[in-house]
Structures are given as C-alpha cells and as structure tokens.
PDB file of N, CA and C in Angstrom:
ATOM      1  N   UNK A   1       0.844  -1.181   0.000  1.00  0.00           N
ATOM      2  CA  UNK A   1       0.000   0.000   0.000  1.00  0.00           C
ATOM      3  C   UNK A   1       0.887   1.241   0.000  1.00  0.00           C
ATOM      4  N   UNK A   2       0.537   2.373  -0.822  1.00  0.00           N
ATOM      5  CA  UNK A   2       1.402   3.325  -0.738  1.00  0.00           C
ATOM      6  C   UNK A   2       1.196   4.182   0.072  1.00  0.00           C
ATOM      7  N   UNK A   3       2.467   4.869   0.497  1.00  0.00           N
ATOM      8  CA  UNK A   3       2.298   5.403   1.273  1.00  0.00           C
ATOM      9  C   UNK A   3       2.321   7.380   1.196  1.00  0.00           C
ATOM     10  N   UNK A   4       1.353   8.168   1.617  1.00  0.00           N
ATOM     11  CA  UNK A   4       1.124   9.471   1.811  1.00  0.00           C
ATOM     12  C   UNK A   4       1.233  10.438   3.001  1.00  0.00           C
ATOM     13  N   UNK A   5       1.733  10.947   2.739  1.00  0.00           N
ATOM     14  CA  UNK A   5       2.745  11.601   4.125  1.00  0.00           C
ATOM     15  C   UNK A   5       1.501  12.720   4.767  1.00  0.00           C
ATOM     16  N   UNK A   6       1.382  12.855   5.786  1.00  0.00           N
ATOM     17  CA  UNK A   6       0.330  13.546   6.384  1.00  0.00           C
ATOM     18  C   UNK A   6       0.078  15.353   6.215  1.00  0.00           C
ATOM     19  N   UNK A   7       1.118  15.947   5.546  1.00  0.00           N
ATOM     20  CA  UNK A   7       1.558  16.904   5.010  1.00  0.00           C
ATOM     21  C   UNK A   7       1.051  17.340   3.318  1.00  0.00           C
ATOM     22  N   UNK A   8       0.863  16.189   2.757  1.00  0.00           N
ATOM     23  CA  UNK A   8       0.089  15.616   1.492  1.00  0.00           C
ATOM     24  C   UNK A   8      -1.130  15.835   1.555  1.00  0.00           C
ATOM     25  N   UNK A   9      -1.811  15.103   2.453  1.00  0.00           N
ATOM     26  CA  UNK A   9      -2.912  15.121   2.830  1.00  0.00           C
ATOM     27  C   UNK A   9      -4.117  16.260   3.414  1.00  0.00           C
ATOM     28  N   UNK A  10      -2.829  16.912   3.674  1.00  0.00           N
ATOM     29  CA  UNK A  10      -3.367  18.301   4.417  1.00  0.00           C
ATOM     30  C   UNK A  10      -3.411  19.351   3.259  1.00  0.00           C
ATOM     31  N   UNK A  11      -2.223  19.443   2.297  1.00  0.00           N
ATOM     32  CA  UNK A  11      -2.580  20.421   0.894  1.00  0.00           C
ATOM     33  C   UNK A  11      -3.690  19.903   0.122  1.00  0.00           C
ATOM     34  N   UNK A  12      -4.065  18.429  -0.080  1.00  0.00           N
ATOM     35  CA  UNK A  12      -5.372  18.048  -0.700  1.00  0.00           C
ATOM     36  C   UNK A  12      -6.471  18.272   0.108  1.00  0.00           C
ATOM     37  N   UNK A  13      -6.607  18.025   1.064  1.00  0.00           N
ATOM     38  CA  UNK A  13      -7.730  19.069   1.950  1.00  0.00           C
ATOM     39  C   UNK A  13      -7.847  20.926   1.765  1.00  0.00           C
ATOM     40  N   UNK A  14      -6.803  20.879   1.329  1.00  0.00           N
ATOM     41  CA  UNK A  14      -7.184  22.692   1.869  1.00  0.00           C
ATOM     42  C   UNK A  14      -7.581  22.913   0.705  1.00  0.00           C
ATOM     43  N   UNK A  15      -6.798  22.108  -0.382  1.00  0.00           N
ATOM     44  CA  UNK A  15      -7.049  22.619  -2.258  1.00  0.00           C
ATOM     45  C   UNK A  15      -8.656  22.258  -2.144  1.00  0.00           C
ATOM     46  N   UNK A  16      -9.278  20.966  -1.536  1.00  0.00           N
ATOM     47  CA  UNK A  16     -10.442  21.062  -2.002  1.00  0.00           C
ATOM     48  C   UNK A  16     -11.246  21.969  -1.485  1.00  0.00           C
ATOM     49  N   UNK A  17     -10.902  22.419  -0.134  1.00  0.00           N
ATOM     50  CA  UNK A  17     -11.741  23.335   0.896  1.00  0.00           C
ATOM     51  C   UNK A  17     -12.323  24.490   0.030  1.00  0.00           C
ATOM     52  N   UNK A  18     -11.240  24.794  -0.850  1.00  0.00           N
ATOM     53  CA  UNK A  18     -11.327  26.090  -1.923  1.00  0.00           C
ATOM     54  C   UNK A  18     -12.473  25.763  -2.498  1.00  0.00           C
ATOM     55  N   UNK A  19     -12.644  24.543  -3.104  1.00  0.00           N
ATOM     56  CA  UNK A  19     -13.437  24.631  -4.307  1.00  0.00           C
ATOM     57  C   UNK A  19     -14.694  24.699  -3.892  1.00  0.00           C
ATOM     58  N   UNK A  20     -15.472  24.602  -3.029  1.00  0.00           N
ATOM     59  CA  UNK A  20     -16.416  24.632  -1.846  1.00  0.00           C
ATOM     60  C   UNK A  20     -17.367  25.673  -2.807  1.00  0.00           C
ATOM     61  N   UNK A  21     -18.792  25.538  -3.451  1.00  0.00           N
ATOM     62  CA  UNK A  21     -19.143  26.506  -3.704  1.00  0.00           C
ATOM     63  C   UNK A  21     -18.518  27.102  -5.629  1.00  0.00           C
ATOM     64  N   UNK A  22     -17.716  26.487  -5.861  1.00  0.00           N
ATOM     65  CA  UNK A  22     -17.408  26.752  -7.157  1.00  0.00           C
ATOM     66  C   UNK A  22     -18.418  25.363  -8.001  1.00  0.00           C
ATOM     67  N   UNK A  23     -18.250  25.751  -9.539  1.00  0.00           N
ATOM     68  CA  UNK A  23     -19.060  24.917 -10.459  1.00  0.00           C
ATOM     69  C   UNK A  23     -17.843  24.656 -11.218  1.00  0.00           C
ATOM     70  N   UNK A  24     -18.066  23.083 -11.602  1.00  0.00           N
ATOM     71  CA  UNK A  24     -16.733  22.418 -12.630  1.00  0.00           C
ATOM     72  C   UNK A  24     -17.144  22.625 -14.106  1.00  0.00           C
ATOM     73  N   UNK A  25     -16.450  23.328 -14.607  1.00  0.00           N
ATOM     74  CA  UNK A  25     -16.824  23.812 -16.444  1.00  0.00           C
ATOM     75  C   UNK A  25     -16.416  22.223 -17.185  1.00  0.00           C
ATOM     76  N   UNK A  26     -15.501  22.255 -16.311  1.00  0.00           N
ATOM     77  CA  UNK A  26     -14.827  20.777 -17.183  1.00  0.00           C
ATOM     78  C   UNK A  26     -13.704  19.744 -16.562  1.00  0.00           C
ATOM     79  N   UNK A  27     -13.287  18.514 -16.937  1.00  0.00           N
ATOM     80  CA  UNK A  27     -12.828  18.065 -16.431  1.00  0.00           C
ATOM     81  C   UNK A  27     -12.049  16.673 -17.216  1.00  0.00           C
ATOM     82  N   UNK A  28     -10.563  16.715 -17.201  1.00  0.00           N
ATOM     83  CA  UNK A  28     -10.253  15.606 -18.082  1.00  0.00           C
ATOM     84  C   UNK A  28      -8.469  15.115 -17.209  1.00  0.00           C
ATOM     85  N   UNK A  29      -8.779  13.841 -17.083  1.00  0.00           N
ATOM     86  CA  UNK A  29      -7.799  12.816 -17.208  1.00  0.00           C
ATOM     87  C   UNK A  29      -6.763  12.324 -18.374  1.00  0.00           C
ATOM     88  N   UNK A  30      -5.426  12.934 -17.637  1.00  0.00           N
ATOM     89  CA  UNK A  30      -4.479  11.914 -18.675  1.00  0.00           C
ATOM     90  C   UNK A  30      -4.335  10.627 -18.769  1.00  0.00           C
ATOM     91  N   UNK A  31      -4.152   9.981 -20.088  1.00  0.00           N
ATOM     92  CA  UNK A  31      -4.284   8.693 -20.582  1.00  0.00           C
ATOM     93  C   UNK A  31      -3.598   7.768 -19.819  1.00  0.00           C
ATOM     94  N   UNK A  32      -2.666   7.746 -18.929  1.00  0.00           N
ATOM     95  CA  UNK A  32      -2.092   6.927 -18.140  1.00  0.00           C
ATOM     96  C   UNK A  32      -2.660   7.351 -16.672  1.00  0.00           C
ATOM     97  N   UNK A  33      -3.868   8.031 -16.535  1.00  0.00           N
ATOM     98  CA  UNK A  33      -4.941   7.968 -15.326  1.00  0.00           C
ATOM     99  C   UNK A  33      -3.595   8.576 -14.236  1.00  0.00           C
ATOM    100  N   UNK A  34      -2.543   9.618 -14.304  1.00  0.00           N
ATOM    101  CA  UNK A  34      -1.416  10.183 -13.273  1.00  0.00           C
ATOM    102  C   UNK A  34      -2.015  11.581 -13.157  1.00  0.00           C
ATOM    103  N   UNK A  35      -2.979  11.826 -13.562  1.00  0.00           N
ATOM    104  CA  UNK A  35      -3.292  13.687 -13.682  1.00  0.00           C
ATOM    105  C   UNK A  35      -4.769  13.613 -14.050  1.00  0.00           C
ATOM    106  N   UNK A  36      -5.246  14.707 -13.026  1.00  0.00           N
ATOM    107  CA  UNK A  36      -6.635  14.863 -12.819  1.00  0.00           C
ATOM    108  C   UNK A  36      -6.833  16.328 -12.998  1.00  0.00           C
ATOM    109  N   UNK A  37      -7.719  16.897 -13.871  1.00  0.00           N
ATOM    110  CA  UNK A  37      -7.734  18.254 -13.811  1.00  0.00           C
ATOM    111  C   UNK A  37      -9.022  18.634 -14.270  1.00  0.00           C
ATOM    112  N   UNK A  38      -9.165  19.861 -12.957  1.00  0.00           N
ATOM    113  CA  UNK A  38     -10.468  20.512 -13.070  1.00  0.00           C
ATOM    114  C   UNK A  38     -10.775  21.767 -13.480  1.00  0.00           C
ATOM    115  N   UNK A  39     -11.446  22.070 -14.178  1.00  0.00           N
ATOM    116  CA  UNK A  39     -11.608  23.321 -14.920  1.00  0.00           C
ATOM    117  C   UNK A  39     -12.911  24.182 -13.970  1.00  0.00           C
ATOM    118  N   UNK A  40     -12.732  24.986 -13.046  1.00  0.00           N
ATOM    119  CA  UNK A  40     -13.883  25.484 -12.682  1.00  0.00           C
ATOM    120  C   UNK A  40     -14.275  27.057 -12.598  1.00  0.00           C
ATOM    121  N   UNK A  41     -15.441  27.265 -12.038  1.00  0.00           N
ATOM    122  CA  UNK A  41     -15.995  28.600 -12.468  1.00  0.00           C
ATOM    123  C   UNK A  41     -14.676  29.560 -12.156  1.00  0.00           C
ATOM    124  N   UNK A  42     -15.020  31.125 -12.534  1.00  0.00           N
ATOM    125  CA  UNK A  42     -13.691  31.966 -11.864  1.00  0.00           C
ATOM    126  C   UNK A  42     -12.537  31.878 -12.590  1.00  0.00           C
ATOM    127  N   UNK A  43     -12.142  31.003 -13.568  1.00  0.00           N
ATOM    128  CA  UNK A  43     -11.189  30.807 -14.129  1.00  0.00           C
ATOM    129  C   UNK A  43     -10.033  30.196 -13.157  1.00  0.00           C
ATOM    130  N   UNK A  44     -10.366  29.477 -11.894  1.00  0.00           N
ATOM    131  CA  UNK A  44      -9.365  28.346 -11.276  1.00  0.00           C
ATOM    132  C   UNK A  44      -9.273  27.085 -11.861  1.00  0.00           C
ATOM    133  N   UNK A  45      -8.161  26.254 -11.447  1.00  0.00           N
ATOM    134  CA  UNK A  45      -7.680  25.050 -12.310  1.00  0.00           C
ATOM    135  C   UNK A  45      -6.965  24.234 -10.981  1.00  0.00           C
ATOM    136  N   UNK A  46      -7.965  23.268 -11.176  1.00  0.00           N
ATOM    137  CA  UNK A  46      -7.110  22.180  -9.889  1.00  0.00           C
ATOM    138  C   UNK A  46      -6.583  21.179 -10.443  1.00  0.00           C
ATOM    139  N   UNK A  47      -5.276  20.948 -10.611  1.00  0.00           N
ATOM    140  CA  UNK A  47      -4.568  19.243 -10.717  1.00  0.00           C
ATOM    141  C   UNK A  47      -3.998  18.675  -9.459  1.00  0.00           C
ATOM    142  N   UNK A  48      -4.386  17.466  -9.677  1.00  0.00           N
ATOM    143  CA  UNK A  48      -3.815  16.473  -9.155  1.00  0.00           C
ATOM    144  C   UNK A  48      -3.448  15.770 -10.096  1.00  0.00           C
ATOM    145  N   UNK A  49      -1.865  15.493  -9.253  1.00  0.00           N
ATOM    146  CA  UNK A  49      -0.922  14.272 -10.114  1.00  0.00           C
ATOM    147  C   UNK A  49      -0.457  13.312  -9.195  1.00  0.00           C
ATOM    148  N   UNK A  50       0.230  12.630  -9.773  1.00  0.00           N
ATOM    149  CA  UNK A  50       1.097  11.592  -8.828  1.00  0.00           C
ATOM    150  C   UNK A  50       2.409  11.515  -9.925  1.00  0.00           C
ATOM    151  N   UNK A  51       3.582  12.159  -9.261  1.00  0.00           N
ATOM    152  CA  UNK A  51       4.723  12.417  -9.866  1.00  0.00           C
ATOM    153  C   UNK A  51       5.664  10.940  -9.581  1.00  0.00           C
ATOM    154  N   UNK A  52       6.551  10.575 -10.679  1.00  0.00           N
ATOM    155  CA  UNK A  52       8.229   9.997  -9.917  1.00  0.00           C
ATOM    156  C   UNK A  52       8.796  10.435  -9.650  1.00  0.00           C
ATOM    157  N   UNK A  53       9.375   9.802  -8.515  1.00  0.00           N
ATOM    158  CA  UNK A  53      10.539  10.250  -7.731  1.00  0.00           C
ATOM    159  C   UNK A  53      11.501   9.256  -8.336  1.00  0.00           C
ATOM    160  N   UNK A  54      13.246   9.500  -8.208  1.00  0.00           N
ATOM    161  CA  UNK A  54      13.519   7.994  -8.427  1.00  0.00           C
ATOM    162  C   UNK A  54      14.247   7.618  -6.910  1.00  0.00           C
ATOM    163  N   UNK A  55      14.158   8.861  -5.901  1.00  0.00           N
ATOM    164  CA  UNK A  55      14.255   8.213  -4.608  1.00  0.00           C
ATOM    165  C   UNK A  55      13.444   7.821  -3.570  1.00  0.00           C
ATOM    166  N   UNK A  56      12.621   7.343  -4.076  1.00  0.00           N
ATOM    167  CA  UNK A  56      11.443   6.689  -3.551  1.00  0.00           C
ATOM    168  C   UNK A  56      10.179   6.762  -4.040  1.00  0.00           C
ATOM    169  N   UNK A  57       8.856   6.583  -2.766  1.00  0.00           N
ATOM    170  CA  UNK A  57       7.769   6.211  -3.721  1.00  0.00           C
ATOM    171  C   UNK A  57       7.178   7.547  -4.687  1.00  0.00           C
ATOM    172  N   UNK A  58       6.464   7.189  -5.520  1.00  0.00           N
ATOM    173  CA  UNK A  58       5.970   8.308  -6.320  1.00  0.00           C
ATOM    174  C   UNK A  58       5.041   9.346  -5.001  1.00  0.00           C
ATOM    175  N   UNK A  59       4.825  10.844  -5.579  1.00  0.00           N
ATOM    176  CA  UNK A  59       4.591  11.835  -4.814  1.00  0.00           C
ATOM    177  C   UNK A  59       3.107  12.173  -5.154  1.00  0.00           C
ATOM    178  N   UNK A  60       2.421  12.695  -4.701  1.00  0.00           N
ATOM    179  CA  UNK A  60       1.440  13.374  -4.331  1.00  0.00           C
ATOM    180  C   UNK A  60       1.225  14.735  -4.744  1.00  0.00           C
ATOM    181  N   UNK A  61       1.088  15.348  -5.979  1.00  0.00           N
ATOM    182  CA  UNK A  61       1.154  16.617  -6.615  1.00  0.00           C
ATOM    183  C   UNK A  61      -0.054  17.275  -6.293  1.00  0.00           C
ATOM    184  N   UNK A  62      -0.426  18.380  -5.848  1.00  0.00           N
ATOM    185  CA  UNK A  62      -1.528  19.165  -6.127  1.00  0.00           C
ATOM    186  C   UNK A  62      -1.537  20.958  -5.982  1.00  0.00           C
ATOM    187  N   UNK A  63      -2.084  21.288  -7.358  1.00  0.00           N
ATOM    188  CA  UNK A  63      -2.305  22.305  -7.334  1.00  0.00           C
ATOM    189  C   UNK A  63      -3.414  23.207  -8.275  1.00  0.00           C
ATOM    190  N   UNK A  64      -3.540  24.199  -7.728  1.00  0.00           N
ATOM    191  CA  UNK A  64      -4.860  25.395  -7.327  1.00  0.00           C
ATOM    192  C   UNK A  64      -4.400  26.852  -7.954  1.00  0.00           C
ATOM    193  N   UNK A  65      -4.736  26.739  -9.617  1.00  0.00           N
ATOM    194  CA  UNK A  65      -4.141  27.567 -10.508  1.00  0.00           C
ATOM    195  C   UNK A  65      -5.161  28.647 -10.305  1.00  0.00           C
ATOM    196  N   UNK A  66      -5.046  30.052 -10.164  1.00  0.00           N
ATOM    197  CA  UNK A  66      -6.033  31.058 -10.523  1.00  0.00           C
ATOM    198  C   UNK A  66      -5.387  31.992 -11.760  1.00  0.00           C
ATOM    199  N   UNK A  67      -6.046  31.825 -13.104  1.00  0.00           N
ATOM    200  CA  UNK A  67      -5.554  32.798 -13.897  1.00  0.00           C
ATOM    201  C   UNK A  67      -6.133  34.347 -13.637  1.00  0.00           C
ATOM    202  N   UNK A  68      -4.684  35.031 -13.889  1.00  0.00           N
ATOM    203  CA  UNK A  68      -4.972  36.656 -13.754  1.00  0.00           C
ATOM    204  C   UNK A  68      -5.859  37.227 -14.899  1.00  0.00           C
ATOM    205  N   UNK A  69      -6.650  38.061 -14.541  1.00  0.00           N
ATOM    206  CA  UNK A  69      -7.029  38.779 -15.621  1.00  0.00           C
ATOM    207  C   UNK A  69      -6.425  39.779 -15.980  1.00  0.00           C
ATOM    208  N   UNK A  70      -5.099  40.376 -15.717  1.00  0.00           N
ATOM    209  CA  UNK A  70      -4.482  40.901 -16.619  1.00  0.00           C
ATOM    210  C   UNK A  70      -3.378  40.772 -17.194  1.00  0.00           C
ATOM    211  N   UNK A  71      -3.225  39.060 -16.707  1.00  0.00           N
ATOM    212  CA  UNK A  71      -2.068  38.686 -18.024  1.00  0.00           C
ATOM    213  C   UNK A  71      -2.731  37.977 -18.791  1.00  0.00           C
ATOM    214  N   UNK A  72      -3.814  37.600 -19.128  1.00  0.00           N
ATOM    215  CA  UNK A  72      -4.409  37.221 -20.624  1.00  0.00           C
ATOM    216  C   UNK A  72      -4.063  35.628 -20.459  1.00  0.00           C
ATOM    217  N   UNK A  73      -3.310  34.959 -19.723  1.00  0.00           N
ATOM    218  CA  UNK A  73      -3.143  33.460 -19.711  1.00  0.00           C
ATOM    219  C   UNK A  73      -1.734  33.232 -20.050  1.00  0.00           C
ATOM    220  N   UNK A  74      -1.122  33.872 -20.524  1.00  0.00           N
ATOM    221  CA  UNK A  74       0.323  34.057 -21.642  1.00  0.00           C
ATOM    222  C   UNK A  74       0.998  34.534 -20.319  1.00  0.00           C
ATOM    223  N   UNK A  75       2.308  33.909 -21.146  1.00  0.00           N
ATOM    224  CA  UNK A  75       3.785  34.593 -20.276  1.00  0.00           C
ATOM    225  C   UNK A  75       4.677  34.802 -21.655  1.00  0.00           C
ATOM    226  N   UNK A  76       5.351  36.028 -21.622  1.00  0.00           N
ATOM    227  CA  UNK A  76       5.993  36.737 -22.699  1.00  0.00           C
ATOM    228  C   UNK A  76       7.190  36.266 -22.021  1.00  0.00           C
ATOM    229  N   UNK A  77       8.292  35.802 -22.441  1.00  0.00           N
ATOM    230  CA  UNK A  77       9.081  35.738 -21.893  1.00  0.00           C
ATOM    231  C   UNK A  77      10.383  35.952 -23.590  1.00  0.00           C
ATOM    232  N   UNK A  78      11.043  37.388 -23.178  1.00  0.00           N
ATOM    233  CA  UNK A  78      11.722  37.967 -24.249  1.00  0.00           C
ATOM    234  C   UNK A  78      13.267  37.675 -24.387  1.00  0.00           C
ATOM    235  N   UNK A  79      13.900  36.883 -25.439  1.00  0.00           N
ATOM    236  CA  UNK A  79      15.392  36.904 -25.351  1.00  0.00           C
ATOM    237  C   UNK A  79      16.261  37.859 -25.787  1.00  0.00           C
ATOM    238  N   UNK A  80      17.060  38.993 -25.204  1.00  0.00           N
ATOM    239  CA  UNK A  80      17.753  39.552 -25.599  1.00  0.00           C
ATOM    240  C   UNK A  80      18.693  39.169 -26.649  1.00  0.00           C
ATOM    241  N   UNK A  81      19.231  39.595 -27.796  1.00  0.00           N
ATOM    242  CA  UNK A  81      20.540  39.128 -28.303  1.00  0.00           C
ATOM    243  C   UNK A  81      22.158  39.646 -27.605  1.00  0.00           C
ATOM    244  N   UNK A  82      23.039  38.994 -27.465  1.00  0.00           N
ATOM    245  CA  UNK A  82      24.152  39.152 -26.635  1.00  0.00           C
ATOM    246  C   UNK A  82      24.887  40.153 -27.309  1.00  0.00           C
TER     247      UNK A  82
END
C-alpha cells in the first residue's frame, strides 16, 4: 500500500476546501490515469498528479491555478541578443 505523508494530505484538503461553492466547467484525465484536472468557475484550475521520484515512492502533486485577468493566460518571456 502506498504510502502518503500527512503533510500531502493536508494540501489536498485545503485545495479542495477552496473549491467549496465553485461549479466544474470541465474536467479531463491523462491517458495513463497520473493527472486529474479541473476546470472550474472563476477561471481556477485544480490538478492532481502523482509524480516519480527515483528516490522513492511516487509523490502526491496538487495544485490550485487562478488565472490573472491581466495577463491574458500568456507569459511573454523575451530573449535579448548578446
């Protein structure tokens, strides 16, 4: 049985505490069933994953995206030439 560290457990509680009151627009699973993601009202985004480690057991991912409304969703990110 694998094991989840009580610290894990406590960010997946609080991530869901959030959603309390929100509506899911959408919702889709990656093909190897490791990533769960929720599309809900407000423009927030919850995943859950289960990452590798290669020093031990796989991890417990979760996170509680809020897009800004005034960066448009995009990150510009500009390369100078040297």
């Amino acid at each position: 049985m694998p094991h989840v560290s009580l610290h894990d457990l406590r960010r997946v509680a609080d991530a869901l505490a959030m959603l309390k009151g929100r509506t899911i627009l959408g919702a889709s699973v990656r093909s190897d069933f490791r990533q769960l993601k929720l599309e809900l009202s407000e423009g927030v985004v919850l995943v859950v994953a289960l990452e590798n480690t290669e020093a031990g057991p796989p991890r417990l991912e979760v996170d509680l995206v809020r897009h800004s409304d005034q960066a448009g969703g995009q990150l510009e990110v500009r390369f100078d030439a040297v």
